[in-house]
C-alpha atoms as a PDB file:
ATOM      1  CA  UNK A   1      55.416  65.184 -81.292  1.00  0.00           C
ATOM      2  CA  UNK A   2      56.290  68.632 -79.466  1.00  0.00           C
ATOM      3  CA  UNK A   3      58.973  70.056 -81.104  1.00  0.00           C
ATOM      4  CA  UNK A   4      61.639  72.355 -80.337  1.00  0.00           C
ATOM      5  CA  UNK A   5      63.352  74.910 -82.898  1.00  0.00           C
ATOM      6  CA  UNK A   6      67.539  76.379 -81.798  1.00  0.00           C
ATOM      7  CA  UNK A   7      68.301  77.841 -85.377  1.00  0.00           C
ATOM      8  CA  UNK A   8      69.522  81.390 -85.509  1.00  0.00           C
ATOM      9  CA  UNK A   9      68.543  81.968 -88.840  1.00  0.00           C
ATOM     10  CA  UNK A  10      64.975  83.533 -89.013  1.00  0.00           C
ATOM     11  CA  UNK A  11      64.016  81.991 -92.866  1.00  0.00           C
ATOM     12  CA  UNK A  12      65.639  78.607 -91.584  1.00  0.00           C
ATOM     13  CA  UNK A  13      62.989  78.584 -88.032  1.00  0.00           C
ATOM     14  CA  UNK A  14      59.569  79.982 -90.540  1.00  0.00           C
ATOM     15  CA  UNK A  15      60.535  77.127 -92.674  1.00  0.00           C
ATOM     16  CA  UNK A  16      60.606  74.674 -90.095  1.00  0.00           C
ATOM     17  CA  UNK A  17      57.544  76.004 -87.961  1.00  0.00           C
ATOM     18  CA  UNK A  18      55.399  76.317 -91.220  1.00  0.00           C
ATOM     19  CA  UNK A  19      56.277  72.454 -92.673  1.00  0.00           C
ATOM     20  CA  UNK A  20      56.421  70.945 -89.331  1.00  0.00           C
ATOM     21  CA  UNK A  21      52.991  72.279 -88.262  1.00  0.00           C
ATOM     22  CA  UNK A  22      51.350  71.296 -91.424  1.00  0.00           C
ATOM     23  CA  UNK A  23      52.275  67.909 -91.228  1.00  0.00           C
ATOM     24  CA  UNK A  24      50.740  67.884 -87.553  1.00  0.00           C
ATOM     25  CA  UNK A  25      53.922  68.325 -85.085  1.00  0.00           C
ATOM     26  CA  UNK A  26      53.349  70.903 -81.993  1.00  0.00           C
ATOM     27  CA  UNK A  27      56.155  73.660 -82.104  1.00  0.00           C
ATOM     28  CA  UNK A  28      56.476  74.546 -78.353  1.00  0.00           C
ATOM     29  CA  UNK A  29      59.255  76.425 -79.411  1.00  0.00           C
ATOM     30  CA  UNK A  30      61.475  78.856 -81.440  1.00  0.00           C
ATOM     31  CA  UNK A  31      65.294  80.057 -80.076  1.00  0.00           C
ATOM     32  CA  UNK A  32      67.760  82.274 -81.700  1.00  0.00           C
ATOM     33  CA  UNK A  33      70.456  80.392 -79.807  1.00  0.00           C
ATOM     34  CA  UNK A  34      71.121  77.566 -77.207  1.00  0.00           C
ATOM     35  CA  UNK A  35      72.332  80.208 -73.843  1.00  0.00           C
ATOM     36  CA  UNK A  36      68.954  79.012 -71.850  1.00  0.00           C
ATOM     37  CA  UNK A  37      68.201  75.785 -73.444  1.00  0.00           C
ATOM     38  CA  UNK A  38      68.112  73.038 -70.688  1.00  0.00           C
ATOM     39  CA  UNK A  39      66.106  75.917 -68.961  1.00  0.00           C
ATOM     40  CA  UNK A  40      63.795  76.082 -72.213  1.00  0.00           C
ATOM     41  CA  UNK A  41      63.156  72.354 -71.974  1.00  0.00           C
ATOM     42  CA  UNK A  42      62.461  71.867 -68.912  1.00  0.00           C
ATOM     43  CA  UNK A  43      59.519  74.323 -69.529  1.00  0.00           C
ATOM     44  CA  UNK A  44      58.578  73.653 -72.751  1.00  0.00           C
ATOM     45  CA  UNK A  45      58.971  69.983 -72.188  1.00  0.00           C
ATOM     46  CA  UNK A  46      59.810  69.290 -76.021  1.00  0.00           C
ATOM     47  CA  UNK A  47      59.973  65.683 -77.316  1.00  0.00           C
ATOM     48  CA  UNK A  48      62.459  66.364 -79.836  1.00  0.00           C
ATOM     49  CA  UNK A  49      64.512  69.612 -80.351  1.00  0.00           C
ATOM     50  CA  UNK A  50      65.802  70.386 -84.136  1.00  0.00           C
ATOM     51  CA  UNK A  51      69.329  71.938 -83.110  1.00  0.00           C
ATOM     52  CA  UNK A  52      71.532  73.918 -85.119  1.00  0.00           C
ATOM     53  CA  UNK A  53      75.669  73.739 -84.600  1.00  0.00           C
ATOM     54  CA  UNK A  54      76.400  77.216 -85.130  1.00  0.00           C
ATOM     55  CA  UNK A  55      74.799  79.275 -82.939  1.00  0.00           C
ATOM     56  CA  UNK A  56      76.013  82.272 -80.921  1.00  0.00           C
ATOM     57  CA  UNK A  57      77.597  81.325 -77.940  1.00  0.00           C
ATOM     58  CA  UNK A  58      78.077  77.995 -77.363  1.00  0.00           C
ATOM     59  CA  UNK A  59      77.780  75.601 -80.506  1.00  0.00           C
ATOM     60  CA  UNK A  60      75.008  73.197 -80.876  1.00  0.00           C
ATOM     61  CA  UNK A  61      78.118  70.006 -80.251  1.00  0.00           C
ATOM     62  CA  UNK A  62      78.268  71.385 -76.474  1.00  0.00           C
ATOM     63  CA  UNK A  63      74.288  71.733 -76.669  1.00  0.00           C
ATOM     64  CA  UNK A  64      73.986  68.452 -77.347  1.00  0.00           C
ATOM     65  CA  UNK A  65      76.124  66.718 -74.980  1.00  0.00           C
ATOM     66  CA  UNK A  66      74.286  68.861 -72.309  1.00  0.00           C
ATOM     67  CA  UNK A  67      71.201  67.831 -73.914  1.00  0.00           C
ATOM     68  CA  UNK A  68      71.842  64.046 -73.836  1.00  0.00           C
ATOM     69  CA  UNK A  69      73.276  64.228 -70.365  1.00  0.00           C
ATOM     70  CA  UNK A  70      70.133  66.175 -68.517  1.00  0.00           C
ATOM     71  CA  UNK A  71      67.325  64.258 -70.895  1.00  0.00           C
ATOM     72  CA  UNK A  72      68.849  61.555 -72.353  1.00  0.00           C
ATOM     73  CA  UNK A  73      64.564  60.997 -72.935  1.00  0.00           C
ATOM     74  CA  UNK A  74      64.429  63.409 -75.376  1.00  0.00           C
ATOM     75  CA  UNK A  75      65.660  63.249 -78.927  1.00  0.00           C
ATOM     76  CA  UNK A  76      67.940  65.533 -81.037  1.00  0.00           C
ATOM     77  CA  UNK A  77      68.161  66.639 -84.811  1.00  0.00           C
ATOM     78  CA  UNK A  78      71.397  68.333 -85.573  1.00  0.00           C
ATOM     79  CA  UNK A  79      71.562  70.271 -88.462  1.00  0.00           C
ATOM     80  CA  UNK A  80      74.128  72.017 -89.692  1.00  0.00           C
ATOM     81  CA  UNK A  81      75.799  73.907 -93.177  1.00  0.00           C
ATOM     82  CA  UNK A  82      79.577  72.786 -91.842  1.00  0.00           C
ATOM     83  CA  UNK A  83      81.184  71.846 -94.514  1.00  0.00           C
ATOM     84  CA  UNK A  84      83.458  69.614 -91.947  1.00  0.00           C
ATOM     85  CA  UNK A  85      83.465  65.805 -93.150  1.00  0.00           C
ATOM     86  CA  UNK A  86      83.365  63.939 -89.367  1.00  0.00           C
ATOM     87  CA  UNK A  87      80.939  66.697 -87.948  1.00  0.00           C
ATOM     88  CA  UNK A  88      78.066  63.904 -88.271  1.00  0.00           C
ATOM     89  CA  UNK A  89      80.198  61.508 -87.115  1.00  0.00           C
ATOM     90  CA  UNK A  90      80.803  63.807 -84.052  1.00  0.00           C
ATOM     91  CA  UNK A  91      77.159  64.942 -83.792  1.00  0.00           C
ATOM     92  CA  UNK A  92      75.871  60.479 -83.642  1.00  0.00           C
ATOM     93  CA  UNK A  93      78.829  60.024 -81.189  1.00  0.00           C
ATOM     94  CA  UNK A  94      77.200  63.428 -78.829  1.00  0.00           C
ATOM     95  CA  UNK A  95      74.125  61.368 -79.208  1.00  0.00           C
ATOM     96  CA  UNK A  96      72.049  62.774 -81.957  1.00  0.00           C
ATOM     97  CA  UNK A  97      69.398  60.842 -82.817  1.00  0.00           C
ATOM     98  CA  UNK A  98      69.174  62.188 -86.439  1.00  0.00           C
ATOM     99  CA  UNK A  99      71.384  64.498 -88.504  1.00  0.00           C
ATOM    100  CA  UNK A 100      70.285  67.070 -91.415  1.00  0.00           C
ATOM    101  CA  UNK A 101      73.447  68.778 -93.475  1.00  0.00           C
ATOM    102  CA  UNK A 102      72.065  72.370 -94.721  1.00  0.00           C
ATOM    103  CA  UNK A 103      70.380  72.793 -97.759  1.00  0.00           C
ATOM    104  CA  UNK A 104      67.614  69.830 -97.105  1.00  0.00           C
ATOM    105  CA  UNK A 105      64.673  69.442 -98.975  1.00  0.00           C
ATOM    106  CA  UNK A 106      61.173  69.224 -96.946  1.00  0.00           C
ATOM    107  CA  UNK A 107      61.307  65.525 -97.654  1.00  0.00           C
ATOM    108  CA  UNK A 108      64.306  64.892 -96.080  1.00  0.00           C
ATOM    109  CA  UNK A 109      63.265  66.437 -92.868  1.00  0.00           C
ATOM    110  CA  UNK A 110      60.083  64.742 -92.629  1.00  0.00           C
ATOM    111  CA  UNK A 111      61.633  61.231 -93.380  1.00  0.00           C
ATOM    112  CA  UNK A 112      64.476  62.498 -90.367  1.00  0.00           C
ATOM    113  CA  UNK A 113      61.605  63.147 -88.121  1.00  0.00           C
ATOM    114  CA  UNK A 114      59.927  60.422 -88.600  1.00  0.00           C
ATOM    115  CA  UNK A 115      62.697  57.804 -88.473  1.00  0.00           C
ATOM    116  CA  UNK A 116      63.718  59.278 -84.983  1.00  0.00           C
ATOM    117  CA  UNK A 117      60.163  58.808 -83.768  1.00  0.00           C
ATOM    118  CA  UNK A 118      60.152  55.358 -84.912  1.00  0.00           C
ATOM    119  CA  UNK A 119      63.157  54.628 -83.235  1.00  0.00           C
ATOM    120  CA  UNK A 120      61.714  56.365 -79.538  1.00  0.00           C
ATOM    121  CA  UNK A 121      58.335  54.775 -79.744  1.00  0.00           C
ATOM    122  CA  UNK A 122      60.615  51.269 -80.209  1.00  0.00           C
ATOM    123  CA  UNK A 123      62.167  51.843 -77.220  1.00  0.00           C
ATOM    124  CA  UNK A 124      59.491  53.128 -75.380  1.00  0.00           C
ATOM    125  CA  UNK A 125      57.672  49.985 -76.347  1.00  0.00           C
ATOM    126  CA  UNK A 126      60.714  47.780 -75.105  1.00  0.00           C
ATOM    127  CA  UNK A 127      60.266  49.247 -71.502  1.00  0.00           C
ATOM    128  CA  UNK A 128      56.807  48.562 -71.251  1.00  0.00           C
ATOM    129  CA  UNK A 129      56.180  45.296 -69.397  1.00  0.00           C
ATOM    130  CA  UNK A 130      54.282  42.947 -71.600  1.00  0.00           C
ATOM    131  CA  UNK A 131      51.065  41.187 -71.728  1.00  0.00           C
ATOM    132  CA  UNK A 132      50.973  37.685 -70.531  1.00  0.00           C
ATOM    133  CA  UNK A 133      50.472  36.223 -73.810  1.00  0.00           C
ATOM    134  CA  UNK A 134      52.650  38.355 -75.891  1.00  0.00           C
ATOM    135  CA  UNK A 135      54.115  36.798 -79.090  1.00  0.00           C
ATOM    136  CA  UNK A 136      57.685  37.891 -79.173  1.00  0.00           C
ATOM    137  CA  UNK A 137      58.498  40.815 -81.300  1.00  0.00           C
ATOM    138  CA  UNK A 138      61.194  39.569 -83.632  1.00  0.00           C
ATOM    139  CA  UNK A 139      61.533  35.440 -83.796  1.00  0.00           C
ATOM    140  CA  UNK A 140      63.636  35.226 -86.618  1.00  0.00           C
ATOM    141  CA  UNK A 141      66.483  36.800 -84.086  1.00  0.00           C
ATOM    142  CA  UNK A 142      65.746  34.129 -81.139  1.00  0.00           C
ATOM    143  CA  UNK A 143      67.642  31.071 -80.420  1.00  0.00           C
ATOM    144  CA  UNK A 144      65.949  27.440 -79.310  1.00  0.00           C
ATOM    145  CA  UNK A 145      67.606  28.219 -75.898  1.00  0.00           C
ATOM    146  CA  UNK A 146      66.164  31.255 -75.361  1.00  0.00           C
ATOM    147  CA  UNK A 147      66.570  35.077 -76.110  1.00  0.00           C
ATOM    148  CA  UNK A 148      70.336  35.762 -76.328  1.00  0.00           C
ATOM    149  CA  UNK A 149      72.038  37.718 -74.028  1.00  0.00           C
ATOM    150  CA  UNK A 150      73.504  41.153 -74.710  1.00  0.00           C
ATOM    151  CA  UNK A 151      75.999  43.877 -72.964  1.00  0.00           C
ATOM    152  CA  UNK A 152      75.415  47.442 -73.955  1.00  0.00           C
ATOM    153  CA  UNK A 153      78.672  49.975 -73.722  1.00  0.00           C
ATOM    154  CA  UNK A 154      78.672  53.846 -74.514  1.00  0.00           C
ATOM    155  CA  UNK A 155      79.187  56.714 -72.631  1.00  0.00           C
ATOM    156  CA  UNK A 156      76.014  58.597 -74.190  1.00  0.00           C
ATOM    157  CA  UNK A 157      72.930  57.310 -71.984  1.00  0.00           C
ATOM    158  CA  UNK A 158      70.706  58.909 -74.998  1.00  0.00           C
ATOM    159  CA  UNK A 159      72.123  55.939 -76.949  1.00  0.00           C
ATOM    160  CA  UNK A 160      72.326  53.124 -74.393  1.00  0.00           C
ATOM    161  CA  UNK A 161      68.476  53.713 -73.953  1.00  0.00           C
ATOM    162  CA  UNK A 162      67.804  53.590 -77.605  1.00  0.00           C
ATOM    163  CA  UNK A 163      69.846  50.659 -78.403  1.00  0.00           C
ATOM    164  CA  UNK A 164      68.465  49.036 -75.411  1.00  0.00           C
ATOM    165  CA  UNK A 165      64.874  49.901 -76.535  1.00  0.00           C
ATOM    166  CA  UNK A 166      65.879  48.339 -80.192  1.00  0.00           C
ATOM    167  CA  UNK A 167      67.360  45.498 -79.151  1.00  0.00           C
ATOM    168  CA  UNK A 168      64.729  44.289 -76.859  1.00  0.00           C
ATOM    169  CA  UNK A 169      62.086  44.538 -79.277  1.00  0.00           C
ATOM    170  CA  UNK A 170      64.228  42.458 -81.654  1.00  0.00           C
ATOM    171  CA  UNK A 171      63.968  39.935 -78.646  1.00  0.00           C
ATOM    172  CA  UNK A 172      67.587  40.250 -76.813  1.00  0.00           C
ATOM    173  CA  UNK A 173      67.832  40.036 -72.758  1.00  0.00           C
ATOM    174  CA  UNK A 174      70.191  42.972 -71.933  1.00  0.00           C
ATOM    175  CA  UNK A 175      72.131  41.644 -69.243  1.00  0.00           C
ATOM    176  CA  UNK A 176      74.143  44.816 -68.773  1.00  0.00           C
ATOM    177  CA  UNK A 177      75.178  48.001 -69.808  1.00  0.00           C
ATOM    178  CA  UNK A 178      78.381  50.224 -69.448  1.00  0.00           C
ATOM    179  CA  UNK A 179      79.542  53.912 -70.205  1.00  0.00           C
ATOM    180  CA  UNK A 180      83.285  53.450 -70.825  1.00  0.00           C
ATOM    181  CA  UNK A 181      85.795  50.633 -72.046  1.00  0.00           C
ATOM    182  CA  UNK A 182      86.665  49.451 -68.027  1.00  0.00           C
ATOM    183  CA  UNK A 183      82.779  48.837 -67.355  1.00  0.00           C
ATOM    184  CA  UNK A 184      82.521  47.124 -70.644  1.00  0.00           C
ATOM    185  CA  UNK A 185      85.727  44.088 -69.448  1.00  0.00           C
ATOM    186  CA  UNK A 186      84.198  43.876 -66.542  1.00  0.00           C
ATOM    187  CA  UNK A 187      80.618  42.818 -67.442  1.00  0.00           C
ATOM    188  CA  UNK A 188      82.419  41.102 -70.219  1.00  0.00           C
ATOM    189  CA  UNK A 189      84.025  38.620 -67.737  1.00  0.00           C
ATOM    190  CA  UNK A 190      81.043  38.750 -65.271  1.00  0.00           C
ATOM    191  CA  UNK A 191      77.985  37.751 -68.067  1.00  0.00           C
ATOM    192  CA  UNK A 192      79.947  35.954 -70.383  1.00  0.00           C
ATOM    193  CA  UNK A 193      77.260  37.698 -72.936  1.00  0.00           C
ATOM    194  CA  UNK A 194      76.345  36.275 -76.625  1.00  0.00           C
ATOM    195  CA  UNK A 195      76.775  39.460 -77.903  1.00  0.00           C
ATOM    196  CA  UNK A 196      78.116  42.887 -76.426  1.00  0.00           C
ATOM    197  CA  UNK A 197      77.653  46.018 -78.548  1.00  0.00           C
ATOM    198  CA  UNK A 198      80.639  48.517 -77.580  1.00  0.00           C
ATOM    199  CA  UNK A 199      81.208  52.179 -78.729  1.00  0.00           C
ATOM    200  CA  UNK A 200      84.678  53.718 -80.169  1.00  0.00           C
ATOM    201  CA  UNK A 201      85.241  56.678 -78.626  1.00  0.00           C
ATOM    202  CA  UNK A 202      85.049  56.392 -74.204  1.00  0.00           C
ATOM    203  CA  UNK A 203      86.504  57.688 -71.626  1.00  0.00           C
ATOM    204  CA  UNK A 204      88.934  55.646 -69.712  1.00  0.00           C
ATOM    205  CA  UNK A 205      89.062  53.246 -72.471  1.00  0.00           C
ATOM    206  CA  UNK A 206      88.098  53.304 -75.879  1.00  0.00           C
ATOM    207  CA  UNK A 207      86.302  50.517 -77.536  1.00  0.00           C
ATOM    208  CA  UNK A 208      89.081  49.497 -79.677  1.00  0.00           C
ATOM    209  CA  UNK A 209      91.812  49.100 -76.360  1.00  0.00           C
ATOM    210  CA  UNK A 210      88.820  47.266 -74.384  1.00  0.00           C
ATOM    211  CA  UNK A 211      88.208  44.972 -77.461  1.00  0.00           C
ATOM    212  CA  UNK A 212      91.532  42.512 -77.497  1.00  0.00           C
ATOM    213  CA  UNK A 213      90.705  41.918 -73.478  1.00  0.00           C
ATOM    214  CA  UNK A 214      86.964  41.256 -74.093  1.00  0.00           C
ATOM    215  CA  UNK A 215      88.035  38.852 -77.095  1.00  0.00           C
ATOM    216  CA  UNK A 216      90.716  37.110 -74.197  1.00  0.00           C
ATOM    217  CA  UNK A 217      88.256  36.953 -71.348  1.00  0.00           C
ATOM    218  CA  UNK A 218      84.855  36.143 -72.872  1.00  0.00           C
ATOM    219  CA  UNK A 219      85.892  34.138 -76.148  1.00  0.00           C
ATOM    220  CA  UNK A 220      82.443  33.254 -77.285  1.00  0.00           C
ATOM    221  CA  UNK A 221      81.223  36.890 -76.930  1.00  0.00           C
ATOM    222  CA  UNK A 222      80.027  38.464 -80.852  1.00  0.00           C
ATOM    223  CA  UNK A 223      82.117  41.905 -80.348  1.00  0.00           C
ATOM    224  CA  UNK A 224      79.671  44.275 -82.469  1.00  0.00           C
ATOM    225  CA  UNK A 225      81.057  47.956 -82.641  1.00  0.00           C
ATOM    226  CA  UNK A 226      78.741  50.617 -82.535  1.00  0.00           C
ATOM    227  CA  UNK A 227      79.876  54.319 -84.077  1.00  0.00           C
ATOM    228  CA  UNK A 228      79.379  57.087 -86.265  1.00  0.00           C
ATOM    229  CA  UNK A 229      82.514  56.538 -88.136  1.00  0.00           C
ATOM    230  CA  UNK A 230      82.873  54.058 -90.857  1.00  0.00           C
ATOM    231  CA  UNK A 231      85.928  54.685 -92.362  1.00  0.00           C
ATOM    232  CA  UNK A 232      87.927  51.781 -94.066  1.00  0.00           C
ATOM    233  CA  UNK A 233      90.449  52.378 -92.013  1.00  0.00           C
ATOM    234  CA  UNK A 234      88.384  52.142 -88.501  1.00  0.00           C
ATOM    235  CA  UNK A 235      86.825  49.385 -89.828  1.00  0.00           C
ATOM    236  CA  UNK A 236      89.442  46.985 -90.638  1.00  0.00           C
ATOM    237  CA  UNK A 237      90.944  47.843 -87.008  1.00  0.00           C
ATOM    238  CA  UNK A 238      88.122  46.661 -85.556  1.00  0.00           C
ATOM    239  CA  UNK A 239      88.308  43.470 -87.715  1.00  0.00           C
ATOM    240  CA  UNK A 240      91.777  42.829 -87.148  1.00  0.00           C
ATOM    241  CA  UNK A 241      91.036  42.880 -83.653  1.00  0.00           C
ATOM    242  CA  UNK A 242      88.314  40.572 -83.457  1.00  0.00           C
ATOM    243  CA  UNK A 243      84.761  42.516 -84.110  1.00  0.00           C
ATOM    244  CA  UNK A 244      82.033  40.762 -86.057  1.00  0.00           C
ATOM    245  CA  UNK A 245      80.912  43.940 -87.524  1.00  0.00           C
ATOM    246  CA  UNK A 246      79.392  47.307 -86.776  1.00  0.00           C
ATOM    247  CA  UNK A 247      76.463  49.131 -86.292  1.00  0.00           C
ATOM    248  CA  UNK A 248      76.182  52.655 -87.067  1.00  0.00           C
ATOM    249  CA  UNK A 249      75.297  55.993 -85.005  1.00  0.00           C
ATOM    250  CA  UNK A 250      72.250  57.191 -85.241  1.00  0.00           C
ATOM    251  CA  UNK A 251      70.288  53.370 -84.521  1.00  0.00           C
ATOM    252  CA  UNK A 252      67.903  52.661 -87.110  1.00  0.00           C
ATOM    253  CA  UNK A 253      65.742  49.559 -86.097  1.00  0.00           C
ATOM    254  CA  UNK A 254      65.718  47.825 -89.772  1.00  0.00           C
ATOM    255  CA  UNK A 255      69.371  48.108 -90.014  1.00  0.00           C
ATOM    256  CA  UNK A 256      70.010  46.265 -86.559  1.00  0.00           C
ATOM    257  CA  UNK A 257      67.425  44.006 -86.848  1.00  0.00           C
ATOM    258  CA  UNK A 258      68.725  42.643 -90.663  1.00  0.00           C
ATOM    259  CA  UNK A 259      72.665  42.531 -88.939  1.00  0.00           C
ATOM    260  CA  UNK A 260      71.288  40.772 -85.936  1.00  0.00           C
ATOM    261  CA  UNK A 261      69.566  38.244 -88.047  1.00  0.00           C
ATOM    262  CA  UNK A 262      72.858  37.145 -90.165  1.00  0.00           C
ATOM    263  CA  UNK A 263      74.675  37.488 -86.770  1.00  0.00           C
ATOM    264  CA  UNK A 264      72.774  35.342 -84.602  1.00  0.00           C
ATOM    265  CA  UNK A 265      71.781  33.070 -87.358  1.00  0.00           C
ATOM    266  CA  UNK A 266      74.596  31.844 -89.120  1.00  0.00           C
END
C-alpha cells in the first residue's frame, strides 16, 4: 500500500514513516500541509493518504471533501488531537475511510490501516467480473429467489463505491444508487428495492425528510440508515420514522455483513 503522510508536526510524520515502513507500506510521501495536495496525488499516486485536520491553510475537513470528490478511489485516514465530540462524525460523513484521535498507540494505527485495506480490496473484488463457476461470496445473506435488490444513497461517491463494493460481496444486486434525498424517492418508486441504504446528511434532501416518502411509495422497502452519528436521539428519529436500523460511517465489512444477515433473514 503507497502511502501518503499531510501532518505538520515533524515527530508525528518520523513516527509514521518509521512504523509504517517497517511493517512493509511504501511512503511516497511526506507534507507539512494540504495547499498542493490533489496536485501531490496525482503525482505520487498514493493509495491511501494519512491526513491531519489541522493544518495550515486549509483544514484537513476541506482536504478531504476535495479528496473524496477528485479520487473517490483512494482512501483517507483522518487524524486529529480536536478535542471536538462530532469531528469523527464529520470526518465518516466527508468520507473518511478510517479515523485516528491523537495520542494513538502503534497498534491502533496498524489495525486502522489494515481495516481500510480490507474494506478497498472488498470492493475492488466486487467490481471484478466473476468466474463462471463462482460460489457466491456470502449465502447466508441470499434469498431462494435470488440475490436481493438494493438502492445505494449518499452524496460522498468515496462511500457509495465502498458500500457498493461491500454489499456485493455479501451477495446484493445494486439496482441503483443516488447522491441526495430527491435521487433516493425516485429510484425508491422506480426499483421498488428490498433494501435501500440512505445517508443523513444530503443536499436537497436529507435522509430523514426523504425517509417518510420512501416508507409511502415503496412499502416493502428495509429503510437502513447509513451515518457517522449514532446518537440516541438520531436514532430513535430514524425509528420513529420507519428505518430498520443503521449502519455506521466508516463501512466495516463484518459489521454489515452480521446486520444484513438478521435483516434479510428474519
Amino acid at each position: 500500500m503507497r502511502v501518503l503522510i499531510v501532518e505538520d508536526n515533524a515527530s508525528m510524520r518520523t513516527l509514521l514513516v518509521t512504523l509504517l515502513g517497517s511493517q512493509g507500506y511504501t511512503i511516497v510521501g511526506q507534507l507539512e500541509n494540504g495547499n498542493t495536495l490533489l496536485d501531490d496525488i496525482r503525482r505520487l499516486e498514493p493509495t491511501i493518504v494519512c491526513l491531519d485536520y489541522q493544518l495550515p491553510g486549509r483544514d484537513g475537513l476541506e482536504l478531504l471533501k476535495d479528496v473524496n470528490s477528485n479520487f473517490p478511489e483512494i482512501d483517507v485516514v483522518f487524524m486529529t488531537g480536536s478535542e471536538d465530540a462530532d469531528i469523527d462524525k464529520r470526518a465518516a460523513d466527508n468520507g473518511a475511510s478510517g479515523f485516528l484521535r491523537k495520542p494513538f498507540g502503534q497498534k491502533q494505527i496498524l489495525d486502522e490501516l489494515r481495516q481500510v485495506y480490507e474494506v478497498r480490496q472488498q470492493a475492488e473484488r466486487a467490481d471484478t467480473p466473476p468466474a463462471a463457476n463462482a460460489a457466491p461470496a456470502t449465502p447466508g445473506v441470499r434469498r431462494a429467489g435470488g440475490r436481493p435488490t438494493a438502492v445505494i444513497v449518499d452524496d460522498n461517491s468515496s462511500i457509495r463505491l465502498l458500500l457498493k463494493g461491500v454489499l456485493t460481496e455479501l451477495g446484493m444486486n445494486i439496482v441503483a444508487q443516488a447522491g441526495n434525498g430527491e435521487e433516493a424517492v425516485r429510484a425508491a418508486q422506480t426499483h421498488q428495492p428490498q433494501v435501500l441504504f440512505l445517508d443523513v446528511n444530503m443536499p436537497l434532501m436529507s435522509g430523514l425528510d426523504a425517509l417518510p416518502k420512501i416508507r409511502e411509495i415503496s412499502p416493502n422497502t428495509a429503510v437502513v440508515m447509513v451515518t457517522g452519528d449514532t446518537s440516541r436521539e438520531l436514532v430513535q428519529q430514524a425509528a420513529g420514522l420507519g428505518a430498520r436500523g443503521y449502519i455506521v460511517k466508516p463501512v466495516r465489512p463484518a459489521y454489515v455483513e452480521a446486520f444484513l444477515k438478521k435483516l434479510l433473514n428474519r
